[in-house]
N, C-alpha and C. Protein backbone atom coordinates (compact mmCIF):
# COMPACT_ATOMS: atom_id res chain seq x y z
N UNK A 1 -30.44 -91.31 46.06
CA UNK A 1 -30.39 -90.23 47.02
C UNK A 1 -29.04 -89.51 46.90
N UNK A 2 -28.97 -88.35 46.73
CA UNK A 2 -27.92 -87.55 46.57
C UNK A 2 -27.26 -87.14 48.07
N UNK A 3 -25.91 -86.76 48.23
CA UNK A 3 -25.80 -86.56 49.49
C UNK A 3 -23.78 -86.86 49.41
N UNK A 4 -22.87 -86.33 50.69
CA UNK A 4 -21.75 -86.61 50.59
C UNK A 4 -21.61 -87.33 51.70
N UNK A 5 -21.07 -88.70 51.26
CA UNK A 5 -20.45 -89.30 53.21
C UNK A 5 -19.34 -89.90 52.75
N UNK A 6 -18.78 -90.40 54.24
CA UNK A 6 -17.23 -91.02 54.54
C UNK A 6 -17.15 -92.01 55.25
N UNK A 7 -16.62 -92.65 55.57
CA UNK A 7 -15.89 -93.05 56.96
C UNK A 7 -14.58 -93.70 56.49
N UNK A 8 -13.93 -93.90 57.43
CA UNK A 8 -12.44 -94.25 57.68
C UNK A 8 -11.96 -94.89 58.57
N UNK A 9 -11.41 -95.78 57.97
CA UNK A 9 -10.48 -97.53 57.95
C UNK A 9 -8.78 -96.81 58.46
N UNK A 10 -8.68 -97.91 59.51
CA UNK A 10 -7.73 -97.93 60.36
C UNK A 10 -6.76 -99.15 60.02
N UNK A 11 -5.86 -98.85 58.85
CA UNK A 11 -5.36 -100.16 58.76
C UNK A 11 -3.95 -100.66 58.80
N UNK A 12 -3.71 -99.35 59.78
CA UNK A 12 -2.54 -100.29 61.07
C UNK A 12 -3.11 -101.36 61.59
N UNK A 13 -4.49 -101.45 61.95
CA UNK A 13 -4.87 -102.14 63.49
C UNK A 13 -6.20 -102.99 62.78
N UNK A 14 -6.41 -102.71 61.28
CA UNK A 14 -7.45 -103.60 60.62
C UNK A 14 -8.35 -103.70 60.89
N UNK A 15 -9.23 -102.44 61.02
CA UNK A 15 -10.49 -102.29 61.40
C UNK A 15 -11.06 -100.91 61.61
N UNK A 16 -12.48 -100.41 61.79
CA UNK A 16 -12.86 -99.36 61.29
C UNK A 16 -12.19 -98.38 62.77
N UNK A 17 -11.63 -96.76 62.13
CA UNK A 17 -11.29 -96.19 63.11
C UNK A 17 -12.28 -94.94 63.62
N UNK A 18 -12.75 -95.30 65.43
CA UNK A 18 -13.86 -94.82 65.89
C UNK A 18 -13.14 -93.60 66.47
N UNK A 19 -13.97 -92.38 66.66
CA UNK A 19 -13.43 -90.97 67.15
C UNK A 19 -12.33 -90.43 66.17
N UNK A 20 -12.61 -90.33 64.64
CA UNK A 20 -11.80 -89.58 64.46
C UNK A 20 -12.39 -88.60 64.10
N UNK A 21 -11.60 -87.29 63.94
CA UNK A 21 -12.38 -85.45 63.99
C UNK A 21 -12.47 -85.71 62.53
N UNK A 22 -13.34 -84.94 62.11
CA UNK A 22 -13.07 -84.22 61.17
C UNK A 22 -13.96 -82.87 60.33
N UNK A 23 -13.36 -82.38 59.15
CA UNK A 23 -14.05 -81.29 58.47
C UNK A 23 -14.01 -81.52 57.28
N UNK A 24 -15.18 -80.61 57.27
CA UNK A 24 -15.60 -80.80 55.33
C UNK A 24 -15.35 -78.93 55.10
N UNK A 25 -14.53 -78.73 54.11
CA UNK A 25 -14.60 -77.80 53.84
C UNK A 25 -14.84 -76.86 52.57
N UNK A 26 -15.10 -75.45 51.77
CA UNK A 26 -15.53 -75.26 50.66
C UNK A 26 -15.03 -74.36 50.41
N UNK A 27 -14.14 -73.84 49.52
CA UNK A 27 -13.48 -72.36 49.40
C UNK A 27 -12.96 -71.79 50.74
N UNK A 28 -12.51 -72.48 51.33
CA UNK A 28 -11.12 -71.72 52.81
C UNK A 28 -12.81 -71.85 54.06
N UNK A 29 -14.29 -72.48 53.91
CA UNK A 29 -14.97 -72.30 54.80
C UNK A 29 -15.14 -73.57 55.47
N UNK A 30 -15.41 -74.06 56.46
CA UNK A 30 -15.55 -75.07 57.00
C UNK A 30 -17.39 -74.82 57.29
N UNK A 31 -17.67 -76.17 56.55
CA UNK A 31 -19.10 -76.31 56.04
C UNK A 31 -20.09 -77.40 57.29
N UNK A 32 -18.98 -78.26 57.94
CA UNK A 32 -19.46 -79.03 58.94
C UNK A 32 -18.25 -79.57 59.55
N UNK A 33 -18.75 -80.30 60.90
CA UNK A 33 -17.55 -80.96 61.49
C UNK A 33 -18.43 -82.40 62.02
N UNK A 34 -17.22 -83.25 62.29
CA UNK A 34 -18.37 -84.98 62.70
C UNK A 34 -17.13 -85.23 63.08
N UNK A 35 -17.18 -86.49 64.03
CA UNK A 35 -16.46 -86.96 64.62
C UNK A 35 -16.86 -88.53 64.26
N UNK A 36 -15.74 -89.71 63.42
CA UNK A 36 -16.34 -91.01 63.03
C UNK A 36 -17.37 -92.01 64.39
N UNK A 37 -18.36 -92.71 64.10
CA UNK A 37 -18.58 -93.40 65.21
C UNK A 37 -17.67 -95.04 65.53
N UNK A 38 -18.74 -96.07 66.19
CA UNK A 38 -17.45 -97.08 66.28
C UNK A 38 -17.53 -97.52 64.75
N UNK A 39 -18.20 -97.86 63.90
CA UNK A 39 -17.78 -97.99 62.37
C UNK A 39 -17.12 -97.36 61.33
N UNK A 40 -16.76 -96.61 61.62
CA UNK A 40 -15.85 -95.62 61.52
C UNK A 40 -16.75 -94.36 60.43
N UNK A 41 -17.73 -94.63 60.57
CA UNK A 41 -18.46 -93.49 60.09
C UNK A 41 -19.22 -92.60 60.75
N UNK A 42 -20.06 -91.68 59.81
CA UNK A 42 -20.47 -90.52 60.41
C UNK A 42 -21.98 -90.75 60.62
N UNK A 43 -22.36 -90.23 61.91
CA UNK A 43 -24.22 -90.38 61.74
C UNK A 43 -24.77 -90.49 61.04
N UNK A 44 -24.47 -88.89 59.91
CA UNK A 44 -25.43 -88.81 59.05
C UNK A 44 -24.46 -88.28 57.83
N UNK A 45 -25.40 -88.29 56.96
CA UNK A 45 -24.19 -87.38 56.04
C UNK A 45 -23.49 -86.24 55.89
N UNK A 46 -22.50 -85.83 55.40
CA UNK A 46 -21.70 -84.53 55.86
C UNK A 46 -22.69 -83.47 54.88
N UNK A 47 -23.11 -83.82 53.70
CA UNK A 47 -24.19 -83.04 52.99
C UNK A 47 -25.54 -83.68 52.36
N UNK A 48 -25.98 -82.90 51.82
CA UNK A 48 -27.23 -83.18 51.58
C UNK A 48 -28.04 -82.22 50.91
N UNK A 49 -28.92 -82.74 49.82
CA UNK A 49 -30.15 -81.82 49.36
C UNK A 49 -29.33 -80.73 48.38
N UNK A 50 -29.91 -79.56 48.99
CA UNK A 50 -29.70 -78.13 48.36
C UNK A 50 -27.95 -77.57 48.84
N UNK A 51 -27.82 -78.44 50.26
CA UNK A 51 -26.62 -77.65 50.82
C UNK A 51 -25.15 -78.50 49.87
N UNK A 52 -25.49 -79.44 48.93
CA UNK A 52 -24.96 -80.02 48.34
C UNK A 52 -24.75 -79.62 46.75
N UNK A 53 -23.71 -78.82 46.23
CA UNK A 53 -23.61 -77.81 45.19
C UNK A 53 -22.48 -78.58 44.22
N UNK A 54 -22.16 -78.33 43.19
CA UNK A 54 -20.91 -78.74 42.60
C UNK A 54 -19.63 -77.72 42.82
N UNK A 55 -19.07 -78.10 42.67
CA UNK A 55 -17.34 -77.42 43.53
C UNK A 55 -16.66 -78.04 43.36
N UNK A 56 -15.77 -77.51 44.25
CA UNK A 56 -14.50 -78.33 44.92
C UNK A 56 -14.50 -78.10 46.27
N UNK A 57 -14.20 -79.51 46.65
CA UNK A 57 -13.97 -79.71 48.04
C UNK A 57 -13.18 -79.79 48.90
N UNK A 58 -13.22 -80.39 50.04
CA UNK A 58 -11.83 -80.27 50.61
C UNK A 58 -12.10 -81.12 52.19
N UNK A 59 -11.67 -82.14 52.18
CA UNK A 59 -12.31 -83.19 54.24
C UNK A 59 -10.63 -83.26 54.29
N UNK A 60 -11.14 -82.39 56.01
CA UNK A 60 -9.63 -82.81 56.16
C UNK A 60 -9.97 -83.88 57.86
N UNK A 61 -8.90 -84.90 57.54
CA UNK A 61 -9.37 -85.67 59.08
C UNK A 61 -8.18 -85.81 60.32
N UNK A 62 -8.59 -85.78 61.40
CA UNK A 62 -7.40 -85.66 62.32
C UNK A 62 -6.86 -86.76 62.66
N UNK A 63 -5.90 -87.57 61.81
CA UNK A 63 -5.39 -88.83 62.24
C UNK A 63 -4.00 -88.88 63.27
N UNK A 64 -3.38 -87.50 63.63
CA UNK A 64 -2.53 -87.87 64.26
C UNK A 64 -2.83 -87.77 65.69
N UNK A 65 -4.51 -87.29 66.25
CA UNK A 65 -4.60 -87.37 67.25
C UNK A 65 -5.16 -87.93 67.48
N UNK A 66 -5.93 -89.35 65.97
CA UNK A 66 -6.43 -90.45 66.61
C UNK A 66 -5.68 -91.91 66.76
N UNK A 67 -4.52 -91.67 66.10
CA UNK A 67 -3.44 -92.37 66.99
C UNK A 67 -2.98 -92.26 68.07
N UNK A 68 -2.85 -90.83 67.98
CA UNK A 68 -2.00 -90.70 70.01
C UNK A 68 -3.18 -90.85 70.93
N UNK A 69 -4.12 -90.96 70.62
CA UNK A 69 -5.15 -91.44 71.60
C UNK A 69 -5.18 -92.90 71.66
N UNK A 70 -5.09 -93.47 70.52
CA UNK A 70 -4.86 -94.98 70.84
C UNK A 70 -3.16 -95.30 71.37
N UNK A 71 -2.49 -94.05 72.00
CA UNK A 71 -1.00 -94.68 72.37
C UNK A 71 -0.31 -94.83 71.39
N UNK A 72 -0.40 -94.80 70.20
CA UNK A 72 0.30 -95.00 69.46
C UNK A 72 1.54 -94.34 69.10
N UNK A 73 2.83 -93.96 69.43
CA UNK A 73 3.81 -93.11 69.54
C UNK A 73 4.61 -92.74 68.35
N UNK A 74 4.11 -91.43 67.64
CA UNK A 74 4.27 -90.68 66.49
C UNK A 74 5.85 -90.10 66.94
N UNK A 75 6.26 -90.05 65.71
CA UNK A 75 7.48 -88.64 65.90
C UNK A 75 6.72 -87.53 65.98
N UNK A 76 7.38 -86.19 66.37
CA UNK A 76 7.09 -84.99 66.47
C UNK A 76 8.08 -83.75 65.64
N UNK A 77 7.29 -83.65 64.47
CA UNK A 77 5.86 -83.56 64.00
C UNK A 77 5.45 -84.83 63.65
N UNK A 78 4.16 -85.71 63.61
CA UNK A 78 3.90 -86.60 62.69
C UNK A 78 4.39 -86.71 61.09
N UNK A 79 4.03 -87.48 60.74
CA UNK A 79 4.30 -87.47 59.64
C UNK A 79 3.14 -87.53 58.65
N UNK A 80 2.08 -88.06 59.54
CA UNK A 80 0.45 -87.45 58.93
C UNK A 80 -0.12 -86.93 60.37
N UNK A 81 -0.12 -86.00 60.35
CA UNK A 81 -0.97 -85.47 61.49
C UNK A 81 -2.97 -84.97 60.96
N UNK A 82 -2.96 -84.28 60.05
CA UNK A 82 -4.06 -84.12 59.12
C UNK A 82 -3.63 -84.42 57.73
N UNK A 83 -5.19 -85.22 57.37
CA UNK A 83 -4.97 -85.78 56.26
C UNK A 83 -6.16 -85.10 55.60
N UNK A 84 -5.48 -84.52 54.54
CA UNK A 84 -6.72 -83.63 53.45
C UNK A 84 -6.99 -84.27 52.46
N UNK A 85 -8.04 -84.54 52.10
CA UNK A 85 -8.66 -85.02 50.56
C UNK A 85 -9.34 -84.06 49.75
N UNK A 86 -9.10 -83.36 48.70
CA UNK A 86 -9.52 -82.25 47.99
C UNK A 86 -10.13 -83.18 46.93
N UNK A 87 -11.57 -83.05 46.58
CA UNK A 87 -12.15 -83.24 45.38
C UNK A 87 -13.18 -82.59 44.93
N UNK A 88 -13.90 -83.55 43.76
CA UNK A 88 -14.53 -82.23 43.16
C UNK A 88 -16.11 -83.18 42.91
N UNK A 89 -17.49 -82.31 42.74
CA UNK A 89 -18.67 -82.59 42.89
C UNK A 89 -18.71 -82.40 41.64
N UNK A 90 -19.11 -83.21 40.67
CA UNK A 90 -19.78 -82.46 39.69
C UNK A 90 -20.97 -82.17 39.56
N UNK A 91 -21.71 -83.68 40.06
CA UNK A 91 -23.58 -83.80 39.74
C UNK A 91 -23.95 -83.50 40.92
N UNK A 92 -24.76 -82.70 41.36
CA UNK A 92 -25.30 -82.23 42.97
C UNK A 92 -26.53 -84.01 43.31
N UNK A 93 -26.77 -84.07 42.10
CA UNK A 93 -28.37 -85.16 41.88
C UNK A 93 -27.44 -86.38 42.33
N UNK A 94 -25.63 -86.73 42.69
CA UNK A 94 -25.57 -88.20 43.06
C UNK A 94 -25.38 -88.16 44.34
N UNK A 95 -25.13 -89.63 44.59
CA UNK A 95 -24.26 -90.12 45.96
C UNK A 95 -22.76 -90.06 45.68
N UNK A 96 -21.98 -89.04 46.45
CA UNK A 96 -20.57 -89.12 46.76
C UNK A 96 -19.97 -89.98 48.13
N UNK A 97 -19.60 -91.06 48.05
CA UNK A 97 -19.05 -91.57 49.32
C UNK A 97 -17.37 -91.72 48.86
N UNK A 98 -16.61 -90.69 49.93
CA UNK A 98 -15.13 -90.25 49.92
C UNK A 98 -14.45 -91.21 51.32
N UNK A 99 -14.01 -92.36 51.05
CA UNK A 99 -13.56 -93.11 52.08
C UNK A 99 -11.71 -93.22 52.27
N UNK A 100 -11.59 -93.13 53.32
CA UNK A 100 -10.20 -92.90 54.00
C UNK A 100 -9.57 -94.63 54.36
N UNK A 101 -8.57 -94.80 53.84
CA UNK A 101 -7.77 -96.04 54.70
C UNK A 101 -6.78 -95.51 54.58
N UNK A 102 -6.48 -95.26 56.15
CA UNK A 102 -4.95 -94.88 56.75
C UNK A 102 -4.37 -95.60 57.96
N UNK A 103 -3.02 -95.45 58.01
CA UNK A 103 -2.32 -95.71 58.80
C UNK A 103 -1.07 -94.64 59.22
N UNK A 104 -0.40 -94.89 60.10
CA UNK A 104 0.55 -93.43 60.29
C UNK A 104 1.45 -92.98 59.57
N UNK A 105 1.68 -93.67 58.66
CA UNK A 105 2.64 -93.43 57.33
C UNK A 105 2.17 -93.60 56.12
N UNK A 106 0.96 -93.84 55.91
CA UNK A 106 0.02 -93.52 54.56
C UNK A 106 -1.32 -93.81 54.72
N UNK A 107 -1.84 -93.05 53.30
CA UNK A 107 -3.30 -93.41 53.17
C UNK A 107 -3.92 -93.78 51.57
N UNK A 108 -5.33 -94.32 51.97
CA UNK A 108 -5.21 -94.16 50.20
C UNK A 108 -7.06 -93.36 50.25
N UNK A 109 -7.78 -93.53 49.03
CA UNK A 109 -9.17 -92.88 48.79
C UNK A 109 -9.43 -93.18 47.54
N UNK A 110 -10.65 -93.35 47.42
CA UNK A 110 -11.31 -93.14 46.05
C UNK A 110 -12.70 -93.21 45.95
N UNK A 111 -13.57 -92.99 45.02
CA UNK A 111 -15.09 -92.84 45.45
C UNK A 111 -15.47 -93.77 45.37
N UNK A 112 -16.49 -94.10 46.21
CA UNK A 112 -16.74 -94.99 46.99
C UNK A 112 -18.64 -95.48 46.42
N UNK A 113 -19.28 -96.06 46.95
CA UNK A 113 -21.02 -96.14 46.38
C UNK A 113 -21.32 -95.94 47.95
C-alpha cells in the first residue's frame, strides 16, 4: 500500500510524544495538518493514492510547544522550536514512513517501513 506516515518519539522522557502539531508541506503549500495521537502517531496517513506524487517534501513539527506544554522550560528562543524534515518521494507506488526522535536539543530521522 502506497501512502506517507510518521509519528514521533519523545526521547527526553522515552516514550511516544502525544499532541504534537504538525504539517506536511509541497513547494511553499501546506498539503495537510495532524496533530500526533497518544502513540505518537497520526490517525491516518498524511497521504495517499493519487494525492501522493513524487517531489520534494517538506513535515515540519511543533516541538517547542510540545515541550512547553509538558512544562518543560526552554530558553527563549528555543533552540528547536520547529523541526523540518525535507525529503524526497521518488516512487508514488511505495510506503514512505518519515519518523521523528527528538528531544529539546536534537533530533534524528530516517525512512522508516
Amino acid at each position: 500500500m502506497s501512502g506517507l506516515t510518521t509519528h514521533v518519539l519523545d526521547t527526553m522522557h522515552g516514550r511516544p510524544a502525544a499532541g504534537v502539531a504538525l504539517r506536511l508541506c509541497r513547494g511553499g503549500e501546506v498539503l495537510t495538518r495532524a496533530v500526533t495521537n497518544a502513540d505518537g502517531r497520526c490517525d491516518s496517513p498524511l497521504l495517499t493514492g493519487e494525492a501522493l506524487a513524487p517531489g520534494a517534501y517538506r513535515l515540519e513539527f511543533e516541538v517547542g510547544a510540545y515541550y512547553r506544554g509538558l512544562g518543560v522550560i526552554l530558553a527563549e528562543p528555543a533552540f528547536l522550536d520547529i523541526v523540518a524534515l525535507e525529503f524526497g518521494i521518488a516512487d508514488a507506488a511505495s510506503h514512505y514512513h518519515v519518523p521523528l526522535l527528538v528531544s529539546p536539543y536534537g533530533y534524528s530521522t530516517y525512512r522508516g517501513s
